[in-house]
Protein backbone atom coordinates (compact mmCIF):
# COMPACT_ATOMS: atom_id res chain seq x y z
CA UNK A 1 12.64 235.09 257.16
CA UNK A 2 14.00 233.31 260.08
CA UNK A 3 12.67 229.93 261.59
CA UNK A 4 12.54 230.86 264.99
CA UNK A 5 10.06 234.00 264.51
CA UNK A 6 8.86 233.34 260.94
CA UNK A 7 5.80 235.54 261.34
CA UNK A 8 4.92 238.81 263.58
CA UNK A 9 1.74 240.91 263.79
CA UNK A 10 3.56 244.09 264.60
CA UNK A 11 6.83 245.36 263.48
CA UNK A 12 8.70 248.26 265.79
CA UNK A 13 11.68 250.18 264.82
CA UNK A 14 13.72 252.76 266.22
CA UNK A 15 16.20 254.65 264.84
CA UNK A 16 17.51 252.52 261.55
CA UNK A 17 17.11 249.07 263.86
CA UNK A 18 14.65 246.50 264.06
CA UNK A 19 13.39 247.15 267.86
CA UNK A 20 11.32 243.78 268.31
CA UNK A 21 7.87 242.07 266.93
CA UNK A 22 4.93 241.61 268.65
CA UNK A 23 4.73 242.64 272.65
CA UNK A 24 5.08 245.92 274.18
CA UNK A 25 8.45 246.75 272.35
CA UNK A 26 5.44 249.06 269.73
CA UNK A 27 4.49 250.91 272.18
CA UNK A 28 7.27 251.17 274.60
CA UNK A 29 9.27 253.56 272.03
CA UNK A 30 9.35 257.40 273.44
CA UNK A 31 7.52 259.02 270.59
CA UNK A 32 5.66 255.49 268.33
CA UNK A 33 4.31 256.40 265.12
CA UNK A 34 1.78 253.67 264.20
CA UNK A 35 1.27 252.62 260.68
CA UNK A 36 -1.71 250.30 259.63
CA UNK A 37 -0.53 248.20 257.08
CA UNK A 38 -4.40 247.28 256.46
CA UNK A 39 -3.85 243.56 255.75
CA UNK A 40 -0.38 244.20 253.40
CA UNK A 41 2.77 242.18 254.14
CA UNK A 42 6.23 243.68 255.08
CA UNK A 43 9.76 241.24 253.73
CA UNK A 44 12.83 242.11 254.40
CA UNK A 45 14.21 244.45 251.58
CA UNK A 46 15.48 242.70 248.16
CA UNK A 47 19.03 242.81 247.70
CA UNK A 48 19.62 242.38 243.65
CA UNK A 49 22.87 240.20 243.55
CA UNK A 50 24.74 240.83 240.30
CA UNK A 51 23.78 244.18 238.42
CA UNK A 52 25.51 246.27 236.45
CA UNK A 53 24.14 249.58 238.35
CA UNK A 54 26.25 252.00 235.81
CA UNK A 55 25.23 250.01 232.63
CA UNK A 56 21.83 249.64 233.98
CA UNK A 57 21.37 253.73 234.64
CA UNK A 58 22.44 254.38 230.96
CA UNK A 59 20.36 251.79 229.31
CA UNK A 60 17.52 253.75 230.75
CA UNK A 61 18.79 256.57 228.00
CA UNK A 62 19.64 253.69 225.57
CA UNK A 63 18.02 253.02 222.33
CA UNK A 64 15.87 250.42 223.36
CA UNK A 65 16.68 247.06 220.81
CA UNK A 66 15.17 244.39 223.44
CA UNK A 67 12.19 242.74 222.15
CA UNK A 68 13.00 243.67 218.30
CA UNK A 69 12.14 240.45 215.96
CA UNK A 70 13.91 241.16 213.33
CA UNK A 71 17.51 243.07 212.21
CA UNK A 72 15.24 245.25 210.26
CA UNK A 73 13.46 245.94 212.95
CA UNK A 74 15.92 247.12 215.07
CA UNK A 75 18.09 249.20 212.22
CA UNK A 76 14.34 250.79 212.36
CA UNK A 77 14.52 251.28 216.03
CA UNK A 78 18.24 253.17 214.97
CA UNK A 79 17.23 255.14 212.24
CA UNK A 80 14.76 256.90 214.00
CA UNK A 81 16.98 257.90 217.04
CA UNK A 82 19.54 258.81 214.21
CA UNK A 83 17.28 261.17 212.34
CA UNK A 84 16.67 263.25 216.01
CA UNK A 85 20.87 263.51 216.93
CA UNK A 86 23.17 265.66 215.77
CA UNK A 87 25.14 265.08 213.08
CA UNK A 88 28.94 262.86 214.65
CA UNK A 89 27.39 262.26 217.66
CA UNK A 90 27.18 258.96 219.60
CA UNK A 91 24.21 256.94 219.04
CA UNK A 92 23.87 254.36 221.94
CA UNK A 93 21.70 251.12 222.37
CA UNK A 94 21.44 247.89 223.90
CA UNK A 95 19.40 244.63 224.25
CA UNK A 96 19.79 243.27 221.00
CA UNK A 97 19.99 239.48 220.16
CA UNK A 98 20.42 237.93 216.79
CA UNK A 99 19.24 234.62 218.16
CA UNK A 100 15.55 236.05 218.67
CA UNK A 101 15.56 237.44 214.90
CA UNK A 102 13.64 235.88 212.25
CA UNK A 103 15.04 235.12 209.47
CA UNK A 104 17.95 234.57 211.42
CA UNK A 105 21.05 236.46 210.48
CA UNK A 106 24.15 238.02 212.04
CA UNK A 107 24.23 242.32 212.06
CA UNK A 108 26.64 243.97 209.88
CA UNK A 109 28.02 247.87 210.00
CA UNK A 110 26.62 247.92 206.34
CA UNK A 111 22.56 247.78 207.63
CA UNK A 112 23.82 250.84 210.15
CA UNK A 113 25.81 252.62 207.77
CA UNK A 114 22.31 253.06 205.82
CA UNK A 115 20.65 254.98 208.61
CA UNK A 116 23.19 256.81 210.13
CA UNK A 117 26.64 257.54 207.84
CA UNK A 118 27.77 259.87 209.73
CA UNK A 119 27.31 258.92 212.95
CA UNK A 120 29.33 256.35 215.59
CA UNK A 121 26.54 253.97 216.54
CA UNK A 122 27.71 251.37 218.97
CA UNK A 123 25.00 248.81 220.38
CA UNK A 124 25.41 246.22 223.20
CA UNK A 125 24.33 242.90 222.93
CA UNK A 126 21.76 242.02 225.54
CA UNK A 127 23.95 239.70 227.19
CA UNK A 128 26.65 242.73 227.21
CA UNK A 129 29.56 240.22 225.27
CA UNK A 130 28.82 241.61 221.97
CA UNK A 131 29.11 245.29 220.90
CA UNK A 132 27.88 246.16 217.01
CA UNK A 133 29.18 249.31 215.09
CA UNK A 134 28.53 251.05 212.26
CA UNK A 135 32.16 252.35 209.85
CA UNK A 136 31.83 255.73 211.72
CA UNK A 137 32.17 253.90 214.99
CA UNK A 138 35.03 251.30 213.71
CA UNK A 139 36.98 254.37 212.70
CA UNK A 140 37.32 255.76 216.03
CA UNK A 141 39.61 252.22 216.76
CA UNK A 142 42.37 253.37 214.28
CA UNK A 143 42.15 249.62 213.67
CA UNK A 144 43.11 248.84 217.11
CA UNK A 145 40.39 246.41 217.78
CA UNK A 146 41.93 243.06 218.39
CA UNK A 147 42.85 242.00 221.91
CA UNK A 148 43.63 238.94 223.57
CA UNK A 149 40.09 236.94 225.02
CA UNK A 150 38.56 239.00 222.51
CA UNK A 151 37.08 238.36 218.95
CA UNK A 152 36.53 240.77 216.24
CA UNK A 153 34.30 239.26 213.36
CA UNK A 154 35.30 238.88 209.80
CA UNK A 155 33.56 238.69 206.74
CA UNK A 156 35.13 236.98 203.60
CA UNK A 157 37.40 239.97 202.41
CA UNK A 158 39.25 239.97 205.72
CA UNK A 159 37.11 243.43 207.13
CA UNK A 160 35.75 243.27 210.11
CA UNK A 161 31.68 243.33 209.82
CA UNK A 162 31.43 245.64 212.46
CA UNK A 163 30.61 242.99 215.28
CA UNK A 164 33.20 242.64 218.35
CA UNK A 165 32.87 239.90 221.09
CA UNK A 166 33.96 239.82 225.13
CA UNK A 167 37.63 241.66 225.56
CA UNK A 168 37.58 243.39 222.28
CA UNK A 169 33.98 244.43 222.95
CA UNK A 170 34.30 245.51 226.23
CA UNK A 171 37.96 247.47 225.42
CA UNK A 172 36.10 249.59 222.64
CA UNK A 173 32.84 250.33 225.05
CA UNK A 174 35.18 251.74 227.71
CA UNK A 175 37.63 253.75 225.91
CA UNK A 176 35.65 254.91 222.94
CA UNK A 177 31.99 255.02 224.25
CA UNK A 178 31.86 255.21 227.97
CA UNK A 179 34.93 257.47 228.03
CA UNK A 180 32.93 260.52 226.59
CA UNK A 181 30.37 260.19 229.38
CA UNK A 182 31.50 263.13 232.32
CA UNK A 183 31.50 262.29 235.79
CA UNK A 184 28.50 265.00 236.39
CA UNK A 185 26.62 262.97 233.28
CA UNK A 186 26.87 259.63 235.22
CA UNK A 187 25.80 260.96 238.47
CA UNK A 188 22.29 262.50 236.39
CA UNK A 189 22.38 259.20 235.30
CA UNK A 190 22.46 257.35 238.15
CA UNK A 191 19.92 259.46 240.73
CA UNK A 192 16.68 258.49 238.96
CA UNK A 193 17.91 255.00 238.42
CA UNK A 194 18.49 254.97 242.03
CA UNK A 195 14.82 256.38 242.56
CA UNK A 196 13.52 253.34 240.32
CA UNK A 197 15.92 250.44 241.96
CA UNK A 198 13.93 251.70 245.12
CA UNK A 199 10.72 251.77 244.05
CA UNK A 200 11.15 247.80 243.11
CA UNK A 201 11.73 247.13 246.83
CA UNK A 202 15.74 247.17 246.58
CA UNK A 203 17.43 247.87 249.53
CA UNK A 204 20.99 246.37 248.34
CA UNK A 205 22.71 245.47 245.38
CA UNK A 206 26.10 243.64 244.37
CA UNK A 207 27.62 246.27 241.64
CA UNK A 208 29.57 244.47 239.20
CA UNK A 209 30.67 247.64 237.49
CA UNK A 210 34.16 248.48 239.43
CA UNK A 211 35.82 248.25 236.29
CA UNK A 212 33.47 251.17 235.17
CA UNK A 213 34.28 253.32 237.88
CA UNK A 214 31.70 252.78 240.18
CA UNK A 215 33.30 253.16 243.50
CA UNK A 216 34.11 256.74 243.25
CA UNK A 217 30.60 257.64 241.93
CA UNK A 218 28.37 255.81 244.61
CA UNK A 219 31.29 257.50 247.14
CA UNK A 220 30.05 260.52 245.46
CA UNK A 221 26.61 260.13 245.91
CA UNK A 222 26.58 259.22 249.56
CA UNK A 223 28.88 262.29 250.67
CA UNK A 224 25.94 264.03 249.46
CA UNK A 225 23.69 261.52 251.01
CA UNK A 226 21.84 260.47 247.52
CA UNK A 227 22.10 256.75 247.99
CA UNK A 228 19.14 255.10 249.25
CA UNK A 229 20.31 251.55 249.04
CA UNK A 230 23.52 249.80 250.29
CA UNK A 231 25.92 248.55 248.11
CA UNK A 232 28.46 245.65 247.98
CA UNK A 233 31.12 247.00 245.55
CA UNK A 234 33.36 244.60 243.04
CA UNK A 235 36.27 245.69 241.82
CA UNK A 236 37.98 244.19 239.03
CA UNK A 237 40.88 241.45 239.85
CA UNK A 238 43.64 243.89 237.84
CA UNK A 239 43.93 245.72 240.47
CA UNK A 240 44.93 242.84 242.87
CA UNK A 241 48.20 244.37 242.67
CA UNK A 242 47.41 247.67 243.56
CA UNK A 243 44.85 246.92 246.22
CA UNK A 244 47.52 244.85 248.29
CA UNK A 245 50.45 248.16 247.98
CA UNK A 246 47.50 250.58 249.19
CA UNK A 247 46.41 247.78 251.85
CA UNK A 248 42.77 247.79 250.99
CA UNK A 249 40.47 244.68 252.01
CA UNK A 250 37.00 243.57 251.46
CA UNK A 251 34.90 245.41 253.90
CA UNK A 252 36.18 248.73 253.96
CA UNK A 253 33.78 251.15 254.14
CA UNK A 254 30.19 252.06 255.98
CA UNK A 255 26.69 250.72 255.86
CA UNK A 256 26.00 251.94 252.65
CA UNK A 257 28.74 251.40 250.92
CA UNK A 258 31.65 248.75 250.84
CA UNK A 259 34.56 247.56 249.27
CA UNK A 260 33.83 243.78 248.51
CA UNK A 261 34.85 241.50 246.18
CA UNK A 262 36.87 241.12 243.04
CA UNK A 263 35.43 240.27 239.76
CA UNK A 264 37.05 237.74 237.33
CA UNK A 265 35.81 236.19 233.67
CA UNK A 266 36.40 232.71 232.62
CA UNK A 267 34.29 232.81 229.16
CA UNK A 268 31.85 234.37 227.13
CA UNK A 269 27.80 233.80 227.04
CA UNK A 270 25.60 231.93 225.34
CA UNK A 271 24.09 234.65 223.48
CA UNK A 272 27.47 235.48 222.07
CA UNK A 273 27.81 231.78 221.23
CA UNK A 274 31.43 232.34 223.13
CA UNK A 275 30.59 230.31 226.23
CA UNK A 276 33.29 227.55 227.17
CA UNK A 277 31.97 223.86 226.86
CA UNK A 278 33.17 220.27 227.33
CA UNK A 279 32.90 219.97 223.90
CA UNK A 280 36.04 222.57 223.01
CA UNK A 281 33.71 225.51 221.79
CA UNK A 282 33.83 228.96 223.49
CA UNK A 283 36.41 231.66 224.36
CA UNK A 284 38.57 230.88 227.41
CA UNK A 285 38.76 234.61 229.43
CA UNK A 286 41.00 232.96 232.37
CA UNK A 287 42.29 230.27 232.67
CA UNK A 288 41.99 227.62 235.47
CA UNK A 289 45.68 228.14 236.56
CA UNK A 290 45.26 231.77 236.29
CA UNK A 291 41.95 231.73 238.40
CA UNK A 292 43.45 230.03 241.02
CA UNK A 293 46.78 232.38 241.00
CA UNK A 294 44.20 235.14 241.58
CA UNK A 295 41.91 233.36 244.44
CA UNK A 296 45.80 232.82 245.70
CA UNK A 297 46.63 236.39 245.98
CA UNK A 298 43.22 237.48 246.71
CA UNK A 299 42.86 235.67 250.07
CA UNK A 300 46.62 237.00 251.08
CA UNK A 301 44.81 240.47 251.55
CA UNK A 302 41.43 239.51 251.93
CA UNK A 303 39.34 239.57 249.26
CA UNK A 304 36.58 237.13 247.88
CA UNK A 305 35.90 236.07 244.15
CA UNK A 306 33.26 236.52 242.08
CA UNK A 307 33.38 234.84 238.88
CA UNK A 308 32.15 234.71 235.34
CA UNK A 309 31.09 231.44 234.38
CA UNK A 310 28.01 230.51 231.90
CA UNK A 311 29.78 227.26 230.30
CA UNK A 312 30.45 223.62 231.77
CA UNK A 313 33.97 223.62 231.24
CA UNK A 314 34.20 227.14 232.60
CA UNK A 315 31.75 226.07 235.38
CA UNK A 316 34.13 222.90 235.97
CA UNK A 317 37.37 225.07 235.47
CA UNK A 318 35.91 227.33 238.03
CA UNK A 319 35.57 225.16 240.96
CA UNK A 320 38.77 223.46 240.17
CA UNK A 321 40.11 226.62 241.26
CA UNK A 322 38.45 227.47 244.26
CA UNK A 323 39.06 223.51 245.22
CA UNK A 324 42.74 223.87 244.87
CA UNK A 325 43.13 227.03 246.98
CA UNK A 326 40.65 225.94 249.62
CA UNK A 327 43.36 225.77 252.31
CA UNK A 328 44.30 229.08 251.49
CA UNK A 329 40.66 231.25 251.67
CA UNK A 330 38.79 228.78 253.73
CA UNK A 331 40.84 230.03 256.97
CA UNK A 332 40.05 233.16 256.44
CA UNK A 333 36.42 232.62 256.05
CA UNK A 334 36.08 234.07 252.26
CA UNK A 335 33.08 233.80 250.89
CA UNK A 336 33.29 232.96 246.77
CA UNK A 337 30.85 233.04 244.68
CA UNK A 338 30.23 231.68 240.25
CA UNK A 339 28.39 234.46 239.39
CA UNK A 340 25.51 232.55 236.43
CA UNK A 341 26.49 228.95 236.54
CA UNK A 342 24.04 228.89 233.95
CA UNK A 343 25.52 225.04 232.15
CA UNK A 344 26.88 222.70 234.45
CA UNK A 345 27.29 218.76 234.58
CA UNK A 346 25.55 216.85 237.23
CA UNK A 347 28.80 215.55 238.55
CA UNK A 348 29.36 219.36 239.46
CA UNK A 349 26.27 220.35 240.64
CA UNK A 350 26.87 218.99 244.63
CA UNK A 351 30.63 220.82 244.56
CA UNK A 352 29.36 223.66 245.13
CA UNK A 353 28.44 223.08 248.66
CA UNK A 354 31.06 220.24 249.62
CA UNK A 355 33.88 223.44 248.17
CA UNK A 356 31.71 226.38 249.86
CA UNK A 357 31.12 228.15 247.16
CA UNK A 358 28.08 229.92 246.66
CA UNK A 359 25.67 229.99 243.07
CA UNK A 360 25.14 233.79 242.55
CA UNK A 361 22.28 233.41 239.57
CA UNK A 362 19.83 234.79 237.95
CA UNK A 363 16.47 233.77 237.93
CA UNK A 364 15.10 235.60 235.29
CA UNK A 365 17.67 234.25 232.78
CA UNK A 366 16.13 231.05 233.02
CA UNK A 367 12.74 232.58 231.03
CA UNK A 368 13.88 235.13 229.00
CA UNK A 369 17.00 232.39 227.48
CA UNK A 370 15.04 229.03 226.98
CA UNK A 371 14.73 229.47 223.29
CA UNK A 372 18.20 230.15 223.12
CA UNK A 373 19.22 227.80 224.99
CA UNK A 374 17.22 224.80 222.87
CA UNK A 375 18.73 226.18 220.04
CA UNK A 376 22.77 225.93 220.91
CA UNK A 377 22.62 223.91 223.95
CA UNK A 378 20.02 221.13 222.56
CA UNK A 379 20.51 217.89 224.32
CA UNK A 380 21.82 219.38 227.15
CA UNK A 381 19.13 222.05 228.59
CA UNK A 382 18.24 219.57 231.56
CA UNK A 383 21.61 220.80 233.26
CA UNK A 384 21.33 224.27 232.54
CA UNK A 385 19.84 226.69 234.85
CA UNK A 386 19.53 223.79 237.28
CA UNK A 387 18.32 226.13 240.38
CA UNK A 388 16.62 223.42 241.89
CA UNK A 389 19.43 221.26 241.78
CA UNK A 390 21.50 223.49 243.19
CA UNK A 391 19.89 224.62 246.39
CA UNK A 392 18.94 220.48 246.75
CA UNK A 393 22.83 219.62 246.70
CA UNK A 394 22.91 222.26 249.62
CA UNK A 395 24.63 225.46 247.59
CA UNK A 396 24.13 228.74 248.91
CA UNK A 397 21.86 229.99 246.00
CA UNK A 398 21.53 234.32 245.80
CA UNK A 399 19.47 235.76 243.16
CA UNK A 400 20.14 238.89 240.83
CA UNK A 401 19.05 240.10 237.82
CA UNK A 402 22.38 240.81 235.91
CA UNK A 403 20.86 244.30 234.80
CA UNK A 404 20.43 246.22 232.47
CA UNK A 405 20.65 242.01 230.56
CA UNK A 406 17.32 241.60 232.48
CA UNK A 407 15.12 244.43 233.78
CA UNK A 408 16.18 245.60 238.00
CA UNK A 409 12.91 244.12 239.30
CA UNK A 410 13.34 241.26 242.38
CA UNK A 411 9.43 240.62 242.12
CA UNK A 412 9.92 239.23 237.99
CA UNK A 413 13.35 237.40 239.48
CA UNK A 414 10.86 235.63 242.56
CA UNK A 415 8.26 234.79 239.79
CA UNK A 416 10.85 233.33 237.27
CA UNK A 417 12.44 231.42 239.83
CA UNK A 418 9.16 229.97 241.31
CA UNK A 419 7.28 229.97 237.77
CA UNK A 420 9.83 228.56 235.11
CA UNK A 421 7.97 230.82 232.96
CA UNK A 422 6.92 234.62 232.44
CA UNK A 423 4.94 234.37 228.89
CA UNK A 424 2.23 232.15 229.21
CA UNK A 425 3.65 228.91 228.10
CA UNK A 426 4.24 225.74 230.14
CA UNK A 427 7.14 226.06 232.84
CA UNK A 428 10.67 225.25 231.20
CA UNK A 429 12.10 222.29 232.89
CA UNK A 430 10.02 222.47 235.89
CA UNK A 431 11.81 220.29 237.55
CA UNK A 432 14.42 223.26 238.14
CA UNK A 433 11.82 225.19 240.19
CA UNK A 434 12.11 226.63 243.31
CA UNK A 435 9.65 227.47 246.28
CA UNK A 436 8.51 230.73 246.73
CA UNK A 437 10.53 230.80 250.36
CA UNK A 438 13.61 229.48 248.35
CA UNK A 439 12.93 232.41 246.14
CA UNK A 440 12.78 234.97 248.82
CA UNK A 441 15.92 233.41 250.25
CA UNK A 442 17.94 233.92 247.58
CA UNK A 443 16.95 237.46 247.40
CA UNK A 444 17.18 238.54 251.25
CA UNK A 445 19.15 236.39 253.67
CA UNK A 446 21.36 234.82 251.23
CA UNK A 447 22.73 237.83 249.85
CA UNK A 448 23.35 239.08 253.08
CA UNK A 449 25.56 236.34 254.20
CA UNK A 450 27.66 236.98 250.83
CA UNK A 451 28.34 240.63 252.04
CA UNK A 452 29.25 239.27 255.41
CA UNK A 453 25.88 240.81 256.80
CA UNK A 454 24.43 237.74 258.06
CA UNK A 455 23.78 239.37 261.61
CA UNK A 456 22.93 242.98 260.24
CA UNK A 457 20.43 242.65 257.19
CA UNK A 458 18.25 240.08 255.46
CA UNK A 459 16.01 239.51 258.50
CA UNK A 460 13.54 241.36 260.30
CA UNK A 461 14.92 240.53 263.89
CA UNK A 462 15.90 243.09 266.72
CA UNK A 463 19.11 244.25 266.05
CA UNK A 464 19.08 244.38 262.26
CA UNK A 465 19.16 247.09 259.87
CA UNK A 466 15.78 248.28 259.44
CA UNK A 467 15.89 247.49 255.30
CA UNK A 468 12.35 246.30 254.10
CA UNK A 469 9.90 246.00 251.78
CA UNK A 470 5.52 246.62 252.13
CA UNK A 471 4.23 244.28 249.45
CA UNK A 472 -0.03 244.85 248.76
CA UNK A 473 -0.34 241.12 249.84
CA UNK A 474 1.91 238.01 251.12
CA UNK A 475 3.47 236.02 248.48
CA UNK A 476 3.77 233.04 250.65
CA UNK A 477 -0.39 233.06 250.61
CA UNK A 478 -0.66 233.32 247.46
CA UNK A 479 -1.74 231.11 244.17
CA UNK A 480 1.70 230.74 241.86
CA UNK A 481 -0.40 232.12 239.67
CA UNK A 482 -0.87 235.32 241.47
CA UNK A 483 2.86 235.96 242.15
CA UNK A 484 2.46 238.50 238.62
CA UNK A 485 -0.10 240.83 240.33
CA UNK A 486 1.92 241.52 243.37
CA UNK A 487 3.12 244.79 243.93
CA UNK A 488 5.35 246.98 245.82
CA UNK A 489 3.76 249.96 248.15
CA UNK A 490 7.06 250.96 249.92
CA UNK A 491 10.40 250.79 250.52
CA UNK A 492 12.62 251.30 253.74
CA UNK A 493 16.27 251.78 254.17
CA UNK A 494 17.90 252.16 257.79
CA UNK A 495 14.63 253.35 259.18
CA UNK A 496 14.10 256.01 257.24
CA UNK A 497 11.47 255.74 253.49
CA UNK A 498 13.05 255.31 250.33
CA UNK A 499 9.73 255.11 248.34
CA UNK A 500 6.13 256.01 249.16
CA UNK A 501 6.40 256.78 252.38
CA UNK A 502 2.56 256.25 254.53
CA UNK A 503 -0.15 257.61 254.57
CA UNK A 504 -1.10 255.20 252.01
């Protein structure tokens, strides 16, 4: 992944550093141990750039509601975890989307309250904007459900149907849900997620759950030295305040595990339908003023911005923002980042790179949303998810998978972004392709650059972190077609094997 050396026969490592490529560097080392990849490929290791690691470990426990058709369907996919729990405790799900049910129709608490009366039953929208509860689970508010940048749905008597949207949503998840979860249940939780994440070739991710607590738990798990992959941490921009009294900046840490950014919403999704557009529809989070208030007080102490922004005004609001404080962060060499950028008008599409900020997208979103996005955004789909329009106006582009939304698997992000399309049908706006290098770009060396690890990771070049991947073949040889039946073998992290170590 570098144009100078863009290919070597032989790798050699020592210790957790690349030692050199092909010479007498592999057999110059005091005590080499020689492994035969037998015609497989070694990448540098994936970094995923936006996942929700917490969110993603429980969803493995989750009720699974991804995929379901119909709301009958997934009450079904309820009432049979219902009839296994005790009686009053929480039932938990996730992945549902009322846009993918036919007939078409919005959940209610009623259709839970059917299966499980007497039972809190709380279910996140697969986007994560939208949380739907049964009466058991309403009850636990004590009617304290509304909250400003938050919606709380209403049917015609003035009760709420048991469906709450981005603030109000997200307030109930983490006091009443996630707040019953010990510290010693999230770390079980979090281990064999960690074991799968490496298994899928990640060596790095870009946590987006500092609001959940995620900080102290991955500090947890490497005192023990349980974390296999590195992690860039967010934390959310509320504590601005508090992180410039303790004099904390972005960066503080080790190798596996950093203070980075700060995390910041402008609007709602378009699953939710709560996504800001030109046209005056959506739910404003932040505002423009306020964003650039907190990019203002961020870059006094040092800390990047990531932010939350799926419409075109919020996409527009957004880099109004960073524009206006660029004399402020640019100095100081911050590196911000619009974490989806998922709608955007063409006149905004080249700011990106004349503001420096970067894209920080998803691939996969692109093929799992296209329905959806016909549906709400018809008219305007040739602007949305406009990857290759992005990295052609010169943005810095990094790939995620904004897990547990999509599934924690670079290989599906590198064939979404390259493919346009992961079900058999004709590529969705192919025009908004990218090349399988651009691909593995925005899932090595860009994310490295974003974590300020340009010179450390993302490369296989002496000097760097030994971080890689062993893939069964290389997926710059092959067929488009043939990006599905690629595989990972292995997985190393600072020289030592995170997954299936040799002999293979």
């Amino acid at each position: 992944m570098d144009a100078a050396l863009p290919e070597a026969a032989a790798l050699a490592i020592a210790g957790d550093r690349i030692a050199g490529g092909v010479g007498t560097h592999e057999t110059a080392l005091a005590s080499p141990e020689r492994v035969d990849l037998g015609g497989r490929c070694v990448v540098p290791g994936f970094t995923d750039s936006h996942v929700h690691f917490l969110l993603w470990s429980l969803a493995q426990t989750d009720i699974h509601l991804q995929g379901a058709r119909s709301l009958e369907e997934a009450v079904s996919r309820v009432a049979e975890t219902a009839a296994e729990r005790p009686r009053g405790a929480w039932i938990r799900g996730s992945g549902w989307r009322s846009g993918d049910w036919s007939p078409p129709v919005e959940p209610t608490k009623d259709v839970l309250d059917a299966v499980a009366p007497d039972s809190p039953v709380a279910l996140v929208a697969r986007d994560g904007h939208s949380l739907w509860l049964n009466s058991a689970a309403l009850a636990e508010a004590d009617g304290d459900l509304q909250v400003d940048g938050g919606v709380v749905e209403m049917d015609e008597s003035g009760e709420p149907t048991g469906v709450l949207r981005e603030e109000s949503a997200w307030k109930f998840r983490r006091e009443r849900v996630l707040g019953a979860i010990s510290e010693d249940e999230w770390l079980g939780l979090m281990r064999p997620a960690l074991r799968l994440a490496s298994s899928r070739g990640v060596t790095a991710i870009h946590d987006k759950d500092g609001w959940l607590g995620a900080l102290p738990r991955f500090a947890a798990l490497r005192r023990d030295d349980a974390l296999p992959l590195r992690v860039w941490q967010s934390l959310p921009a509320e504590k601005l305040d508090t992180l410039a009294d303790l004099g904390i900046s972005s960066g503080l840490g080790d190798d596996y595990l950093r203070v980075g950014y700060l995390k910041v919403f402008m609007d709602g999704t378009l699953g939710s339908a709560t996504a800001r557009l030109l046209d005056g529809s959506g739910v404003q989070i932040t505002s423009k003023d306020e964003l650039a208030d907190i990019v203002h007080r961020a870059a006094a102490i040092g800390f990047p911005v990531a932010v939350h922004a799926i419409g075109d005004l919020a996409n527009r609001e957004a880099l109004d923002a960073f524009e206006q404080t660029k004399p402020e962060w640019a100095p100081r060499g911050l590196r911000h980042r619009i974490e989806h950028a998922q709608l955007l008008t063409w006149d905004d599409v080249p700011r990106f790179a004349s503001i420096g900020v970067a894209a920080s997208v998803q691939f996969s979103h692109a093929t799992s949303d296209r329905d959806l996005a016909d549906r709400i955004w018809g008219g305007m789909t040739d602007r949305a998810y406009a990857y290759g329009s992005l990295w052609e106006a010169g943005a810095l582009v990094a790939n995620g998978s904004d897990a547990p939304v999509e599934e924690l698997d670079p290989l599906a992000g590198l064939r979404a972004g390259v493919l346009r399309s992961l079900d058999g049908r004709p590529a969705w706006h192919p025009e908004q392709r990218v090349t399988i290098e651009q691909a593995l770009q925005a899932t090595t060396v860009n994310p490295a650059w974003l974590a300020r690890d340009e010179r450390r990771r993302g490369k296989l070049l002496p000097g760097y972190l030994a971080d890689l991947v062993v893939l069964d073949r290389d997926p710059l040889a092959c067929e488009p077609e043939e990006l599905g039946e690629i595989e990972v073998v292995a997985t190393m992290v600072g020289g030592r094997w995170t997954h299936n170590p040799p002999p293979w």
